[in-house]
Protein backbone atom coordinates (compact mmCIF):
# COMPACT_ATOMS: atom_id res chain seq x y z
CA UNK A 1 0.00 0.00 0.00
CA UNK A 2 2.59 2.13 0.62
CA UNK A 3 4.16 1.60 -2.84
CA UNK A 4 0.53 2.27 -3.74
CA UNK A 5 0.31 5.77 -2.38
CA UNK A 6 4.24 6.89 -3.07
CA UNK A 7 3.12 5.92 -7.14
CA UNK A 8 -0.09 8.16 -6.93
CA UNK A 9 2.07 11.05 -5.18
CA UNK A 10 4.48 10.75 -7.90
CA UNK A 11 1.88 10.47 -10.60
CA UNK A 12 0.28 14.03 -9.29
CA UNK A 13 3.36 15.56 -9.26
CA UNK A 14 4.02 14.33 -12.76
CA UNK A 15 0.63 15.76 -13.93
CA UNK A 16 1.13 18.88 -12.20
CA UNK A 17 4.21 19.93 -14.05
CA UNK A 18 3.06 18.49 -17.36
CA UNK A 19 -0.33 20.71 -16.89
CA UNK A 20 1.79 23.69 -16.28
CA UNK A 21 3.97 22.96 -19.59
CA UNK A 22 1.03 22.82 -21.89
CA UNK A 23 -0.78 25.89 -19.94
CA UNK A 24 -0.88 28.89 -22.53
CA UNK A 25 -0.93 32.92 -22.32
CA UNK A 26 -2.13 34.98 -24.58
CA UNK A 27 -2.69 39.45 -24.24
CA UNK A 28 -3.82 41.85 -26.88
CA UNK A 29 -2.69 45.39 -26.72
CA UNK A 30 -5.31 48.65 -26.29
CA UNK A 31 -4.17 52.31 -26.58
CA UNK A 32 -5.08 54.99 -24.90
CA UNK A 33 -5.71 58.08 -25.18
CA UNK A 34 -7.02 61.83 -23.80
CA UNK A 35 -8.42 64.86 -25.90
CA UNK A 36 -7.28 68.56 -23.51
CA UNK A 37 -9.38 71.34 -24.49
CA UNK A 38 -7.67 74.36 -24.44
CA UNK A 39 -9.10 76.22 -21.32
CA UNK A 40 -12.26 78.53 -21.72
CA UNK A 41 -11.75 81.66 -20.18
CA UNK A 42 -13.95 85.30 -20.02
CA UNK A 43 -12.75 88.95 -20.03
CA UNK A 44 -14.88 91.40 -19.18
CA UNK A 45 -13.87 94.05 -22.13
CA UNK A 46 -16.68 97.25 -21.35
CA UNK A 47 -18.90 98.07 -18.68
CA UNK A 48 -22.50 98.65 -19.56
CA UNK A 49 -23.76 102.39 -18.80
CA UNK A 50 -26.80 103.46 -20.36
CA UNK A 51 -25.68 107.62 -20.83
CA UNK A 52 -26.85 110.55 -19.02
CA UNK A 53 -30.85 110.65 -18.52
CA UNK A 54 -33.72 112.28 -17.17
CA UNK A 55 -36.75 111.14 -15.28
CA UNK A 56 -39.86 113.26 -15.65
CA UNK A 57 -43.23 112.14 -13.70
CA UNK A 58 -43.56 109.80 -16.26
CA UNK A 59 -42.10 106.07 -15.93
CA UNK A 60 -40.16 105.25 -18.85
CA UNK A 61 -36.87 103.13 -20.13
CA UNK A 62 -33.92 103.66 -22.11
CA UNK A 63 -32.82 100.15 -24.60
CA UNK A 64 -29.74 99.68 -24.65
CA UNK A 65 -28.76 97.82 -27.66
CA UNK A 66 -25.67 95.35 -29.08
CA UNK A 67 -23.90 98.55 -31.12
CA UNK A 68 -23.76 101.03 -28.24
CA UNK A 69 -26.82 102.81 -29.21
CA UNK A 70 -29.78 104.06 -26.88
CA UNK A 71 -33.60 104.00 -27.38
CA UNK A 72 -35.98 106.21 -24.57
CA UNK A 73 -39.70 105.53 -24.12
CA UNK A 74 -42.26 107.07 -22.32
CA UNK A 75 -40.98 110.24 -19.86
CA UNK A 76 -37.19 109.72 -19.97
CA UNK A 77 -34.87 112.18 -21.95
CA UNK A 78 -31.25 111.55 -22.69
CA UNK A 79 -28.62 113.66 -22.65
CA UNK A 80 -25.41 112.06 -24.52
CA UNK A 81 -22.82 110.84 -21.85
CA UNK A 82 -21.02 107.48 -22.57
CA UNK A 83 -23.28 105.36 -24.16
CA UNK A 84 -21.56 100.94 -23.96
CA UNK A 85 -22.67 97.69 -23.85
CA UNK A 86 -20.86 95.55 -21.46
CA UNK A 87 -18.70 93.54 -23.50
CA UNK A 88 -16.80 90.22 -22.87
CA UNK A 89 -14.22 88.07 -24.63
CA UNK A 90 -14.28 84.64 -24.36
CA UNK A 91 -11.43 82.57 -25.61
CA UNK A 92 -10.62 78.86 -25.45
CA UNK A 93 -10.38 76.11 -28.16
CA UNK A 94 -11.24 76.73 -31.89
CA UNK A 95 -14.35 75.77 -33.24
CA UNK A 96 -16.31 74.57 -29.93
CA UNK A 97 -19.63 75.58 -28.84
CA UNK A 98 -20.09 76.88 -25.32
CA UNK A 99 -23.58 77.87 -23.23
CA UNK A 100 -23.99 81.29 -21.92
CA UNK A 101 -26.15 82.23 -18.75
CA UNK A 102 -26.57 85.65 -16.70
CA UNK A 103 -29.24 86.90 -14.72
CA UNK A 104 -32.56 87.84 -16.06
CA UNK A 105 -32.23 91.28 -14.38
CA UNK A 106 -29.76 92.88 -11.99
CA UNK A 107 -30.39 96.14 -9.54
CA UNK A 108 -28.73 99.63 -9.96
CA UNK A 109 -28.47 101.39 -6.77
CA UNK A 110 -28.72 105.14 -6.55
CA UNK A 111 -25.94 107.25 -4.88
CA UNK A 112 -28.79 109.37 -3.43
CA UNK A 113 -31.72 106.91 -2.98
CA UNK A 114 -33.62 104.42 -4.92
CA UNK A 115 -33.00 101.53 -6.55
CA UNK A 116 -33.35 100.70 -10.85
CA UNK A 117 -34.25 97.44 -12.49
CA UNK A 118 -32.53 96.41 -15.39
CA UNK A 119 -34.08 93.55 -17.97
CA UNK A 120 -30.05 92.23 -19.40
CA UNK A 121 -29.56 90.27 -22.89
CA UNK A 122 -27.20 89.41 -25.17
CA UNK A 123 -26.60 89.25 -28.87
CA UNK A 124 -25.98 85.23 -28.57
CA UNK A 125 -28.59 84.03 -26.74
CA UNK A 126 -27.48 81.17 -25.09
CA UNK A 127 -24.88 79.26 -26.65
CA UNK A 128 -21.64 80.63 -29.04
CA UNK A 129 -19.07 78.96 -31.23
CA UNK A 130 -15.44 80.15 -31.00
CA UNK A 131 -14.42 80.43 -34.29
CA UNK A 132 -10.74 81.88 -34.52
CA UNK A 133 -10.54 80.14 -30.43
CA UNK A 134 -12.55 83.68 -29.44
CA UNK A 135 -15.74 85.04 -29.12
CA UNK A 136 -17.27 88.43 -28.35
CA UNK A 137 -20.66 88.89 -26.47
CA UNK A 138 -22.46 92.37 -26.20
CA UNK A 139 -24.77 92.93 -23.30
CA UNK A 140 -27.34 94.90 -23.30
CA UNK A 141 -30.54 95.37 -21.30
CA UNK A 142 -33.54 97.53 -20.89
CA UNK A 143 -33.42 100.04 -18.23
CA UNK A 144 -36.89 100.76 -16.63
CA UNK A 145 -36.92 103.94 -14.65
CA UNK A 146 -40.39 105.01 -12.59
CA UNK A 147 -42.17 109.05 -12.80
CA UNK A 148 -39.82 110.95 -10.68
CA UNK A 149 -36.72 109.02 -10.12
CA UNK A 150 -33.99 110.59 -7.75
CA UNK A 151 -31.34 112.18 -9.67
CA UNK A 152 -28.21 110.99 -9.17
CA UNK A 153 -25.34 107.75 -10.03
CA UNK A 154 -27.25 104.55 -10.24
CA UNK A 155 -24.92 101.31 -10.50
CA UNK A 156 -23.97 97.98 -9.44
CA UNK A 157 -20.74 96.12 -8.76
CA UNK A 158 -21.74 92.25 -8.72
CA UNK A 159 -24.28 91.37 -10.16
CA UNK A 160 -23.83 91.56 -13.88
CA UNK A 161 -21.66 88.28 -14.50
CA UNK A 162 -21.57 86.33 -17.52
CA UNK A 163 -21.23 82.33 -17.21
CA UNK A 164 -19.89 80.45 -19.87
CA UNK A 165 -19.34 76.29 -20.13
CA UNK A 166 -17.63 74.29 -22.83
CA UNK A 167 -21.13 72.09 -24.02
């Protein structure tokens, strides 16, 4: 029995490395790879300021449009002064689209009192294409001002930001 056993030990072992001789490997290759966008960036180029204007004691609103020109309604008068969209430059990688947001309307606050609502837009909409890697978007916006407005400076520092995302 013995003899028995010390055979079948020897024939495993014998298997064993004859399994392992006819035991096979095979791989196949993959690449890989990564696409970098160049970086999309904004500039603010211009401020937007609607001009000099008057209120009478009639409400009324100045439009300012994409080619820095002004439209009054109702009982506001204008007077000249500087007269800009607010303008930003967008740069990044040739040919891509991007999405554009900003608020609906922002708040001008008066040096003396009061407060003024503006309605913003842009000549885009919401999405651009960088052709050339750049992009320029005009803002512009409807300025409503109420019968009797408070003379005086009426601005904002904040709250007129431009988004934009690659899409």
């Amino acid at each position: 029995m013995k003899t028995t056993i010390k055979l079948f030990a020897l024939a495993v072992l014998i298997l064993g490395f004859s399994a392992n001789s006819f035991a096979q490997s095979i791989s196949a290759p993959a690449t890989a790879s990564a696409t970098l966008l160049v970086p999309l960036s904004i500039a603010k180029t211009t401020d937007m300021s609607f001009g000099t204007i008057a209120s009478t004691g009639t409400a009324g609103t100045v439009v300012l449009d994409y080619a820095n020109g002004t439209t009054v309604t109702g009982g506001v008068t204008k007077f000249g002064g500087t007269i800009t969209t607010a303008q930003f430059t967008v740069t990044g990688d040739t040919d891509k689209t991007f999405s554009i947001s900003h608020p609906a309307t922002i708040t001008l606050t008066g040096s003396v009192a009061g407060t003024l609502e503006v309605a913003i837009n842009n000549q885009l909409g919401t999405s651009g294409t960088l052709v050339s890697g750049t992009k320029v978007i005009n803002v512009g916006g409807t300025l409503t001002v109420p019968a009797n407005t408070v003379a005086g400076v009426y601005s904002n520092t904040q709250d007129l930001k431009v988004t934009v995302n690659y899409e």
